[in-house]
C-alpha atoms as a PDB file:
ATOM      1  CA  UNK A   1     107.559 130.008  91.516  1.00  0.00           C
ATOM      2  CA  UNK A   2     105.465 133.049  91.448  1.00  0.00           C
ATOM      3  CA  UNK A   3     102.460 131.085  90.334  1.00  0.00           C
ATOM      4  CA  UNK A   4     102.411 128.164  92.343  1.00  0.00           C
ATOM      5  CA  UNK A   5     100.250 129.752  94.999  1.00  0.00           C
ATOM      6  CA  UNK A   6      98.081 129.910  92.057  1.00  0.00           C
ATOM      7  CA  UNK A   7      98.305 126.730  90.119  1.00  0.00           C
ATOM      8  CA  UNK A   8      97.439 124.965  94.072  1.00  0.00           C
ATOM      9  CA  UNK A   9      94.287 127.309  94.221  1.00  0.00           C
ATOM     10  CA  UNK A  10      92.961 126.371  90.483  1.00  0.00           C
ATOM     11  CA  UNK A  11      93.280 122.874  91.204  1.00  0.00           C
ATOM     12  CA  UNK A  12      92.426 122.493  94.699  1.00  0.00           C
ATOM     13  CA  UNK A  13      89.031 122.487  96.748  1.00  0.00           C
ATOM     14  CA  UNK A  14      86.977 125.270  95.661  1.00  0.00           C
ATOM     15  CA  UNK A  15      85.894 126.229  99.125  1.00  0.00           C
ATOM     16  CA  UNK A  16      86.149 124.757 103.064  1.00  0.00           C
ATOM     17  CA  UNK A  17      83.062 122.134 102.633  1.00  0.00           C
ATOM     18  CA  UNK A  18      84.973 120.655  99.630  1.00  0.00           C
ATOM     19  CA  UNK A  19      88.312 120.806 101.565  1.00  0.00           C
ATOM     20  CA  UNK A  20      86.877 119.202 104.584  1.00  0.00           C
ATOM     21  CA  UNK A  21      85.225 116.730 102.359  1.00  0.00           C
ATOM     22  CA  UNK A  22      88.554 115.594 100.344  1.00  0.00           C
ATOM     23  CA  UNK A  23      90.264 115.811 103.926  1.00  0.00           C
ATOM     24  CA  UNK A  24      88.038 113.085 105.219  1.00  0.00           C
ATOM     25  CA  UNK A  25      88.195 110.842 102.430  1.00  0.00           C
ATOM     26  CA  UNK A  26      92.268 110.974 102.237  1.00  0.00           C
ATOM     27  CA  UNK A  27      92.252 110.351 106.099  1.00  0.00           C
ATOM     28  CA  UNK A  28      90.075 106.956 105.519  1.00  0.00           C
ATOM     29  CA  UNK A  29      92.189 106.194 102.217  1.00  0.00           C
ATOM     30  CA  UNK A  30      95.052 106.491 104.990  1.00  0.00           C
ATOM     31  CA  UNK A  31      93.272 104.237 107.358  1.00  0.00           C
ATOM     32  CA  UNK A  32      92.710 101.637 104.242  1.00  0.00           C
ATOM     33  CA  UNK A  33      95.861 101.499 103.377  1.00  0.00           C
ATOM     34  CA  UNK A  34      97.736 100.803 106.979  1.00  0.00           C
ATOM     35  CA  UNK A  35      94.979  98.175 107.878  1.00  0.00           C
ATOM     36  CA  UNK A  36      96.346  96.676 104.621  1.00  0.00           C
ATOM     37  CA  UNK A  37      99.883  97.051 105.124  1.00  0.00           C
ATOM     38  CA  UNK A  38      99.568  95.606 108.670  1.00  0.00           C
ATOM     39  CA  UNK A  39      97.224  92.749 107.461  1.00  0.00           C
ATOM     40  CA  UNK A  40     100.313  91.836 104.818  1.00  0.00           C
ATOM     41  CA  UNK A  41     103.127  92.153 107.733  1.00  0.00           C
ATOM     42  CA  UNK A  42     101.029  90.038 109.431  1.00  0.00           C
ATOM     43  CA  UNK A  43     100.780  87.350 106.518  1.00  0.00           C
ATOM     44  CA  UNK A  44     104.489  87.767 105.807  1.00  0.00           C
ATOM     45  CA  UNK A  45     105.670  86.741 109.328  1.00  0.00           C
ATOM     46  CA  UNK A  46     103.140  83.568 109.510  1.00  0.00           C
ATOM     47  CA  UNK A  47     104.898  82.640 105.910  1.00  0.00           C
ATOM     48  CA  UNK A  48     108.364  83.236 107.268  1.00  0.00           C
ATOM     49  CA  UNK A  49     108.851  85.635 104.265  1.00  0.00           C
ATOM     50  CA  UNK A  50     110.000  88.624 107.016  1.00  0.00           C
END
């Protein structure tokens, strides 16, 4: 436990530009991915497989 802090700074962004970077791409992965899962609910219900 001592090291985590460390082991999340060795593999993480290297400084705020990268951060802010990775930050925007997993908020449009997050985006993708509910535009799919509502696209499939979608499908699901006009299949009658709800």
């Amino acid at each position: 436990m001592k090291r985590s802090e460390e082991l999340f700074l060795k593999h993480g962004p290297k400084n705020e530009a990268d951060f802010e970077k990775e930050r925007r791409e997993l908020y449009a992965k997050i985006g993708e991915l509910e535009m799919q899962r509502d696209w499939l609910k979608k499908k699901s219900k006009q299949l009658g497989l709800e």
